[in-house]
N, C-alpha and C. Protein backbone atom coordinates (compact mmCIF):
# COMPACT_ATOMS: atom_id res chain seq x y z
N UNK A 1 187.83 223.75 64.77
CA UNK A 1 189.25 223.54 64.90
C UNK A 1 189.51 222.49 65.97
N UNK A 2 190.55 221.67 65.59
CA UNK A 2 190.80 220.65 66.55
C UNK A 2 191.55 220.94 67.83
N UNK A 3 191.66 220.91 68.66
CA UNK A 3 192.73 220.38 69.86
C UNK A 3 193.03 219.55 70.61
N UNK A 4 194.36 219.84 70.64
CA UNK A 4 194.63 218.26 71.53
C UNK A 4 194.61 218.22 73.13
N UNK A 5 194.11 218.11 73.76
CA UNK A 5 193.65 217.80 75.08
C UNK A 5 195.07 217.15 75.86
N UNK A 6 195.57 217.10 77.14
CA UNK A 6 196.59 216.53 77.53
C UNK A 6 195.44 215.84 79.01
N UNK A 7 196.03 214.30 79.05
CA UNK A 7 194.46 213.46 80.32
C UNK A 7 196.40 212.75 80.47
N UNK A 8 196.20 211.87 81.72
CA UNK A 8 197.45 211.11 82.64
C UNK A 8 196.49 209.58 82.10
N UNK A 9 197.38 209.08 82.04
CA UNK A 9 196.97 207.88 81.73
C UNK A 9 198.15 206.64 82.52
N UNK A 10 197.12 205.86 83.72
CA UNK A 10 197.97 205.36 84.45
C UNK A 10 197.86 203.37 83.80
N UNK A 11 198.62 202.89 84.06
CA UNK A 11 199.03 201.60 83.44
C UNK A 11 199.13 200.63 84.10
N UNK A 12 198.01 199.98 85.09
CA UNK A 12 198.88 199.52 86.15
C UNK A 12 199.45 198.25 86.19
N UNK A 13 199.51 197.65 85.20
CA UNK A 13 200.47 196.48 84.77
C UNK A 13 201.76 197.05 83.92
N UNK A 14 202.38 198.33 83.77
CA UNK A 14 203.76 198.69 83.99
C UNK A 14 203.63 199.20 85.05
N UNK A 15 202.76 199.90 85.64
CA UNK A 15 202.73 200.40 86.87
C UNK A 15 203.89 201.84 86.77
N UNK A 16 202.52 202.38 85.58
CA UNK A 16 203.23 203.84 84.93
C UNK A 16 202.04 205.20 84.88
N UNK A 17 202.19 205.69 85.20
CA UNK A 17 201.67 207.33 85.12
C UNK A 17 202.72 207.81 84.18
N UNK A 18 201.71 208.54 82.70
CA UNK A 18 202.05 209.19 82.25
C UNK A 18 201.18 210.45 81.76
N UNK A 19 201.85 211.37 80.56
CA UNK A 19 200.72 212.23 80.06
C UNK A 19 200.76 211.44 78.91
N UNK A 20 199.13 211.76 78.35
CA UNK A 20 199.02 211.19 76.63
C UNK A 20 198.10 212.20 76.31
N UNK A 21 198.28 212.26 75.04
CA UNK A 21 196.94 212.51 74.44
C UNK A 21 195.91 212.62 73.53
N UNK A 22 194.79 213.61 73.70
CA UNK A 22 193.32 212.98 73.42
C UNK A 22 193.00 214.11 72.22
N UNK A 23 191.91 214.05 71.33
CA UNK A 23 191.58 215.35 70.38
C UNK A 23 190.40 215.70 71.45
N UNK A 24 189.93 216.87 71.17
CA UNK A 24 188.83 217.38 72.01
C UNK A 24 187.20 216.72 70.93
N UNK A 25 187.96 216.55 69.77
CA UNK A 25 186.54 216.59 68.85
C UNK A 25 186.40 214.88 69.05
N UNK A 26 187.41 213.61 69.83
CA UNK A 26 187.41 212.63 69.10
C UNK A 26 187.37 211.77 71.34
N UNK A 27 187.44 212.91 72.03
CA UNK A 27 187.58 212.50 73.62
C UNK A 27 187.02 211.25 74.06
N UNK A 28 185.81 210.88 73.47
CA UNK A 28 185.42 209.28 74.41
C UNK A 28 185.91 208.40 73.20
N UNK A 29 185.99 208.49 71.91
CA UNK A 29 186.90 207.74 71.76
C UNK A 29 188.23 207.26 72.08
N UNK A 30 188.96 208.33 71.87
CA UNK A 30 190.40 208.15 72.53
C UNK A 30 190.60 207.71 73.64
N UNK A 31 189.60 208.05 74.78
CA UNK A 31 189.75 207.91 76.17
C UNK A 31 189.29 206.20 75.87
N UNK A 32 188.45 205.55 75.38
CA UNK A 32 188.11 204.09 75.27
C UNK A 32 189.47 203.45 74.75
N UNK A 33 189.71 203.98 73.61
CA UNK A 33 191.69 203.67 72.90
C UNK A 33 192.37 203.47 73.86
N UNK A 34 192.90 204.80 74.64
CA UNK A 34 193.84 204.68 75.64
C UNK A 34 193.41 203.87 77.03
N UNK A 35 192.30 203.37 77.86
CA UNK A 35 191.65 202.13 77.99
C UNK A 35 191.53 200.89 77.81
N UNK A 36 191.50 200.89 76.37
CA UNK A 36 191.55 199.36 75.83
C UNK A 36 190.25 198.64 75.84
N UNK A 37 189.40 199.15 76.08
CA UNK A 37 187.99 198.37 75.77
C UNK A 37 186.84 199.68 75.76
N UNK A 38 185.68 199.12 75.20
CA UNK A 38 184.60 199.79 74.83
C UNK A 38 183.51 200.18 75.72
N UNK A 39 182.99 199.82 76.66
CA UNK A 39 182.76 199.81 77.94
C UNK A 39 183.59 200.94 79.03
N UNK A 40 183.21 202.35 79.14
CA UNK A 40 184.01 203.37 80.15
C UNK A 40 182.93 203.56 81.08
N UNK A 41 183.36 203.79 82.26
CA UNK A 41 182.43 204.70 83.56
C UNK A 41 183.35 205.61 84.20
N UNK A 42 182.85 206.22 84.78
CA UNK A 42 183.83 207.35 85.53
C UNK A 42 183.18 207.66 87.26
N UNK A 43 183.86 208.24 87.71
CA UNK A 43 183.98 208.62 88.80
C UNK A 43 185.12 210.03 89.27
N UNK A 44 184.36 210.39 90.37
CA UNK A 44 185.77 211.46 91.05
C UNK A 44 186.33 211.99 91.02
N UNK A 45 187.85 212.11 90.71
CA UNK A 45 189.08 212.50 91.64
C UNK A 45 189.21 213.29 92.64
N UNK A 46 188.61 214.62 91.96
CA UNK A 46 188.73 215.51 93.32
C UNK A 46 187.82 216.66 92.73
N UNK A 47 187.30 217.42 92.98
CA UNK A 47 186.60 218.71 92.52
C UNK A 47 186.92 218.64 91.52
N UNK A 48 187.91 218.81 90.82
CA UNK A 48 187.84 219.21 89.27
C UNK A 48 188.74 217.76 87.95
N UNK A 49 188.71 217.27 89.07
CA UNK A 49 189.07 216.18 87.61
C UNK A 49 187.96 214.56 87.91
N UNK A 50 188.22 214.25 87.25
CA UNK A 50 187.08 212.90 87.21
C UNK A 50 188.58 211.50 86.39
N UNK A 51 187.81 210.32 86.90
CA UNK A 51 188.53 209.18 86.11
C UNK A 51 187.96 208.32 85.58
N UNK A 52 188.42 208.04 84.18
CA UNK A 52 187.76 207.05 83.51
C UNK A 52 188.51 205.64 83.53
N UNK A 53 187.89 204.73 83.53
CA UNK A 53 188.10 203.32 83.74
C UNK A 53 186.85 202.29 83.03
N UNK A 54 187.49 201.07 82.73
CA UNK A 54 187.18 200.42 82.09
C UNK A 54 185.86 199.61 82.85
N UNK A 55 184.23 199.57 82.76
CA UNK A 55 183.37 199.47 83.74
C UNK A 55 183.30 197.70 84.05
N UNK A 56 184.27 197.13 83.33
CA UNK A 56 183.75 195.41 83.59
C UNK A 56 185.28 195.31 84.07
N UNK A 57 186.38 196.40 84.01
CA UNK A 57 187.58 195.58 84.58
C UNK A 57 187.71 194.77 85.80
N UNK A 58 187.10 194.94 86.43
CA UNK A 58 187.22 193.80 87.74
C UNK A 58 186.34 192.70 87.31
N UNK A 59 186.83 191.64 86.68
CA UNK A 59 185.88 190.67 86.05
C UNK A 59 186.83 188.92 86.57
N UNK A 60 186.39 188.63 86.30
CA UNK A 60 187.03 187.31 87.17
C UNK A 60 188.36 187.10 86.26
N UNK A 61 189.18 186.66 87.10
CA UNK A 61 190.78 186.15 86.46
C UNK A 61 191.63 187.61 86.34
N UNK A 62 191.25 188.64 86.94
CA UNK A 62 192.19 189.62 87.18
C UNK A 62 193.49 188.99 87.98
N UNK A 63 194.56 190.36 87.33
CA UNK A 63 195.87 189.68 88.10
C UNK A 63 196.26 191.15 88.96
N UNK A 64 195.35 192.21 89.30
CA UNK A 64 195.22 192.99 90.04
C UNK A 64 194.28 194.09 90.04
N UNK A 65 194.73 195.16 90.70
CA UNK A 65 193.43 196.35 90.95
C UNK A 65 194.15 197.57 90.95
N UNK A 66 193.84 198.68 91.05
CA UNK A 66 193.89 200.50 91.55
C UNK A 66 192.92 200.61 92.81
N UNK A 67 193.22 201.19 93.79
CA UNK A 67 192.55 202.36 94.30
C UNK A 67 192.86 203.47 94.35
N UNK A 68 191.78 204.36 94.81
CA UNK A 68 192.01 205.62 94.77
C UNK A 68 191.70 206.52 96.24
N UNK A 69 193.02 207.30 96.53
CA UNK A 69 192.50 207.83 98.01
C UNK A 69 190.90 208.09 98.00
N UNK A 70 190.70 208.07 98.87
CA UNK A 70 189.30 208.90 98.98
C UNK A 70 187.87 207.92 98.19
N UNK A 71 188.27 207.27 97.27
CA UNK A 71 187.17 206.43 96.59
C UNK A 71 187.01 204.95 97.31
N UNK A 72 185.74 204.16 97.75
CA UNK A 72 185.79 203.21 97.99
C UNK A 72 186.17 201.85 97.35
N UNK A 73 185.94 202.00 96.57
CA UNK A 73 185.64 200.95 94.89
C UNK A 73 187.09 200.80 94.18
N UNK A 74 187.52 199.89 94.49
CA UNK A 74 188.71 199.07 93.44
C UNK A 74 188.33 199.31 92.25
N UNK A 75 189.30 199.91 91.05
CA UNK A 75 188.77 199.58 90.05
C UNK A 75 189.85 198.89 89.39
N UNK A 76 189.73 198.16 88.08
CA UNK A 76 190.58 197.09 87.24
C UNK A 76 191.01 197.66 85.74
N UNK A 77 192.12 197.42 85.21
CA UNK A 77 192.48 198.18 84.30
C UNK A 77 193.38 199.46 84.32
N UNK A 78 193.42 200.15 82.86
CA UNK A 78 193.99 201.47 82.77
C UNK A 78 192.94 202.58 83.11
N UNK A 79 193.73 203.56 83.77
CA UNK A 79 192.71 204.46 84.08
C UNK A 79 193.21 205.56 83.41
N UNK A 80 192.30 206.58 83.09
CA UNK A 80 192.22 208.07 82.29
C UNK A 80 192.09 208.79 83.39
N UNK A 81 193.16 209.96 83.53
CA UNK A 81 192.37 211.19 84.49
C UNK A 81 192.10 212.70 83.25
N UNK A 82 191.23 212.97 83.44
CA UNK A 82 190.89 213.88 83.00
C UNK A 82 190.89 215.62 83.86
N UNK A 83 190.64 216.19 83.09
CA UNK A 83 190.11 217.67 83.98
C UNK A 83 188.46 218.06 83.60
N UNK A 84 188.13 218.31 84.77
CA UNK A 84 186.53 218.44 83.84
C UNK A 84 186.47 219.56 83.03
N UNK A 85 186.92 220.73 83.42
CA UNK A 85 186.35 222.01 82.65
C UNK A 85 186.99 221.64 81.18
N UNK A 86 185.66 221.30 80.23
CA UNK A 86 186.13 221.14 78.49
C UNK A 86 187.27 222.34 78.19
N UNK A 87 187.08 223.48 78.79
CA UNK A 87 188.38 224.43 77.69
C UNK A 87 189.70 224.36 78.60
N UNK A 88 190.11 223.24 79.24
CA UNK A 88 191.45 223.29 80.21
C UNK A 88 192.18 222.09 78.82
N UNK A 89 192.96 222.47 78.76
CA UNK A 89 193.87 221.58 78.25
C UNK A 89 194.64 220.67 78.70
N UNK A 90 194.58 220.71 79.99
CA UNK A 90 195.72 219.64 80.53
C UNK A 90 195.08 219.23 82.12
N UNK A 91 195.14 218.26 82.79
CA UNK A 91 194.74 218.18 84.29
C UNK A 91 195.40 219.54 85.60
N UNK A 92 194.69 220.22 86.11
CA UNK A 92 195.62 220.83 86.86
C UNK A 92 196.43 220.41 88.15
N UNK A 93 196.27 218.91 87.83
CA UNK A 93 197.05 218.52 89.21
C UNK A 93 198.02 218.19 88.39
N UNK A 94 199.37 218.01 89.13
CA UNK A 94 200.97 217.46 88.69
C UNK A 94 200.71 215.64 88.68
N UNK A 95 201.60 214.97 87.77
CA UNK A 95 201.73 213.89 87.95
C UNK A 95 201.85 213.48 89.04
N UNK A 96 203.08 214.51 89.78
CA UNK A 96 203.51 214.05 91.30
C UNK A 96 202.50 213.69 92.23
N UNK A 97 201.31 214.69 92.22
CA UNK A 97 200.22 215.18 93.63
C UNK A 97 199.56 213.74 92.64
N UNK A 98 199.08 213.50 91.83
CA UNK A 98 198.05 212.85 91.21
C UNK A 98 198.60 211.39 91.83
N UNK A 99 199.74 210.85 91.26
CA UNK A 99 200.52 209.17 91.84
C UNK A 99 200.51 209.40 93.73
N UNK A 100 200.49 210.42 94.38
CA UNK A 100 200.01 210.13 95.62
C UNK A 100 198.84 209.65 95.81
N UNK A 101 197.96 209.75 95.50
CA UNK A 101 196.65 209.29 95.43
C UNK A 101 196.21 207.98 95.12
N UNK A 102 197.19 207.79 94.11
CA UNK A 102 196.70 205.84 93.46
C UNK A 102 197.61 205.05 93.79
N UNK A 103 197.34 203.68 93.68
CA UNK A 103 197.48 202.30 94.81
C UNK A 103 197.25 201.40 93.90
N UNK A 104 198.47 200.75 93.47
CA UNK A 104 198.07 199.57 92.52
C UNK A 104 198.91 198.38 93.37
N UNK A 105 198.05 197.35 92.97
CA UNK A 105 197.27 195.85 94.15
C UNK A 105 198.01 195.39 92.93
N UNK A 106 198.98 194.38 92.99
CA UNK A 106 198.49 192.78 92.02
C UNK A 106 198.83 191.14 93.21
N UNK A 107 198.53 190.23 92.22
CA UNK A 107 198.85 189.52 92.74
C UNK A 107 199.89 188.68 92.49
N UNK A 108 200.14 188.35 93.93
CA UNK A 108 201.76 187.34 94.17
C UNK A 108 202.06 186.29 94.40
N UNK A 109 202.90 185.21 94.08
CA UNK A 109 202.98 183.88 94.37
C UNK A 109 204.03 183.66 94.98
N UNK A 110 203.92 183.29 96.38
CA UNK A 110 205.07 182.53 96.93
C UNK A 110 205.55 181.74 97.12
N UNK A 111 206.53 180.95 96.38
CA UNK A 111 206.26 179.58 96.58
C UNK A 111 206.65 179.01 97.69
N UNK A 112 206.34 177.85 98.14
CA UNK A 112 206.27 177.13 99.68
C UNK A 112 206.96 175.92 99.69
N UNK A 113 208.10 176.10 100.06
CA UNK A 113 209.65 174.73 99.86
C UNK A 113 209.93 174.13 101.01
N UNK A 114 209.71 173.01 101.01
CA UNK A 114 210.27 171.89 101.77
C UNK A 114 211.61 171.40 101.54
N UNK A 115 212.64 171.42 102.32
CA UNK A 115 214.17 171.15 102.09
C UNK A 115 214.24 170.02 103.41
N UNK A 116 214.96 169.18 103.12
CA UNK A 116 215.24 168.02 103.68
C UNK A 116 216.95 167.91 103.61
N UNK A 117 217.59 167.37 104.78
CA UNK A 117 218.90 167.58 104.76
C UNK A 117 219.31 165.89 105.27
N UNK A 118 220.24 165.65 103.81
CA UNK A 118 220.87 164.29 104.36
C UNK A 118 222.22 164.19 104.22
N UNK A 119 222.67 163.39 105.62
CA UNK A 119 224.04 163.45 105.27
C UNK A 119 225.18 161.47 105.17
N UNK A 120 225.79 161.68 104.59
CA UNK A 120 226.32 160.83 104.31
C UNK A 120 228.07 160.64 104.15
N UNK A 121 228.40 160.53 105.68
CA UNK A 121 229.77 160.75 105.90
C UNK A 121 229.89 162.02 105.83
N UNK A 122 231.18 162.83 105.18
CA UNK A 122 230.78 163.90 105.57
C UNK A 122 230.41 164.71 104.46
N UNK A 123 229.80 164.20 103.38
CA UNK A 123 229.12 164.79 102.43
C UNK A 123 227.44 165.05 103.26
N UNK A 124 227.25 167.00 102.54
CA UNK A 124 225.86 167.27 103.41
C UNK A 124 224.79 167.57 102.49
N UNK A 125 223.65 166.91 101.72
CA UNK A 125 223.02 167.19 100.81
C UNK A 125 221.48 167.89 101.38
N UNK A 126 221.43 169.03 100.55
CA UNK A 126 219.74 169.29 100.59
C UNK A 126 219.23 169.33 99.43
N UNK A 127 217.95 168.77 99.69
CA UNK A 127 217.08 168.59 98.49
C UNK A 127 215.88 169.43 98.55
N UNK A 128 215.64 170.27 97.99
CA UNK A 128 214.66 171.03 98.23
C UNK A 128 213.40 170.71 97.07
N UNK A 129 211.90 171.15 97.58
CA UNK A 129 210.97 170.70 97.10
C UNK A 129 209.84 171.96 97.09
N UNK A 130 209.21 172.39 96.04
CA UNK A 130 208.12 173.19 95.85
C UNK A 130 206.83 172.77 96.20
N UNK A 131 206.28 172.33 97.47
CA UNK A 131 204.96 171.57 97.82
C UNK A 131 204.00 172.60 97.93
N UNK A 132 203.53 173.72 96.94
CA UNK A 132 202.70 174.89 96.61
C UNK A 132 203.00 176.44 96.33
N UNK A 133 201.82 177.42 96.51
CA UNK A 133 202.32 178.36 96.60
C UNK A 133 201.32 179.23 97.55
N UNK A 134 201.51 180.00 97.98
CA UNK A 134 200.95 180.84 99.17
C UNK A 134 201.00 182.48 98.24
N UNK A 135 199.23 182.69 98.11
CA UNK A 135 199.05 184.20 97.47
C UNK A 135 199.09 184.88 98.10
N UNK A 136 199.49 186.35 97.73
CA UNK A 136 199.38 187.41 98.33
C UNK A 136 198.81 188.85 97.78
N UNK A 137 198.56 189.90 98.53
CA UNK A 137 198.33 190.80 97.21
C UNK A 137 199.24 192.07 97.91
N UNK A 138 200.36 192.33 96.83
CA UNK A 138 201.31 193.49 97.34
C UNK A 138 201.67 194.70 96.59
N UNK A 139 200.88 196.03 97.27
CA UNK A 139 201.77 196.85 96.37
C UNK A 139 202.77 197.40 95.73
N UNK A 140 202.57 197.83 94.33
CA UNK A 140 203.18 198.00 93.77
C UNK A 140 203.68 199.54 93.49
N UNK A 141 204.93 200.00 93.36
CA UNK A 141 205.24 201.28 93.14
C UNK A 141 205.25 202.04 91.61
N UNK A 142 204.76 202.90 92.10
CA UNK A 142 204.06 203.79 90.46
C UNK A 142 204.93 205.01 89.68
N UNK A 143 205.57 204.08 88.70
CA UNK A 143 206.64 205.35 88.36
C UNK A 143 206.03 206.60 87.09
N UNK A 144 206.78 207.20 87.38
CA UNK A 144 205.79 208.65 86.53
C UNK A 144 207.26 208.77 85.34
N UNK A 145 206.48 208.78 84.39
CA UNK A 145 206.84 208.54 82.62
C UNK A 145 207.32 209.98 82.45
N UNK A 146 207.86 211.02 82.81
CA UNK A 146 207.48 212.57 82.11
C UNK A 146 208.27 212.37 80.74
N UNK A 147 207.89 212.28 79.94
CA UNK A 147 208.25 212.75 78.42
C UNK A 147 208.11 214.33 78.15
């Protein structure tokens, strides 16, 4: 018999925590689906849940990251939280306690303007000019989806 499993699935380019979910008979697939690539590793969370993530997402030309309290390692991409014990149906942490924990990084462009002021009688003109941009990397706030 099938069931459906309930895992948080965070987004961090909407920069969304939600619930989704998984079949128990069909789990590393779905969990790769809800992912987006074929390639998973896991790690952590806390005693009883673990996270799956995509194992090449930090690959060059990222436009940001996740961390996770307590974990050293940036990871890139959507992440899966799971619960480990197979007969739990759902994570036992709350969305709430769970988005304390994660930290999503992207990156920012500032641009860098040169303004020049001329005047001519009493007309006062500025001309302003974009001579680059100055990166940054700033977090972002993580809104929780409850459907």
């Amino acid at each position: 018999m099938r069931r459906r499993k309930t895992v948080y699935l965070l987004d961090p380019f909407l920069a969304t925590l939600r619930r989704a979910a998984i079949s128990d008979k069909r789990e590393a697939e779905d969990i790769k689906t809800l992912i987006g690539c074929d390639g998973v590793d896991a790690v952590a969370f806390d005693e009883a849940h673990s996270v799956y993530f995509d194992d090449v997402g930090l690959n060059v030309g990222i436009t940001g990251y996740t961390t996770i309290d307590g974990h050293a390692d940036p990871l890139g991409g959507r992440l899966v939280i799971t619960h480990n014990d197979a007969y739990q149906n759902a994570p036992a942490i709350s969305l709430e306690a769970c988005v304390l924990r994660l930290n999503v990084f992207r990156a920012v462009m500032d641009p860098i303007i040169d303004t020049s002021r001329a005047e001519t009688g009493e007309l006062i003109t500025f001309i302003s000019v974009v001579t680059g941009f100055r990166l940054r990397i700033a977090s972002v706030m993580i809104e929780i989806i409850d459907l």
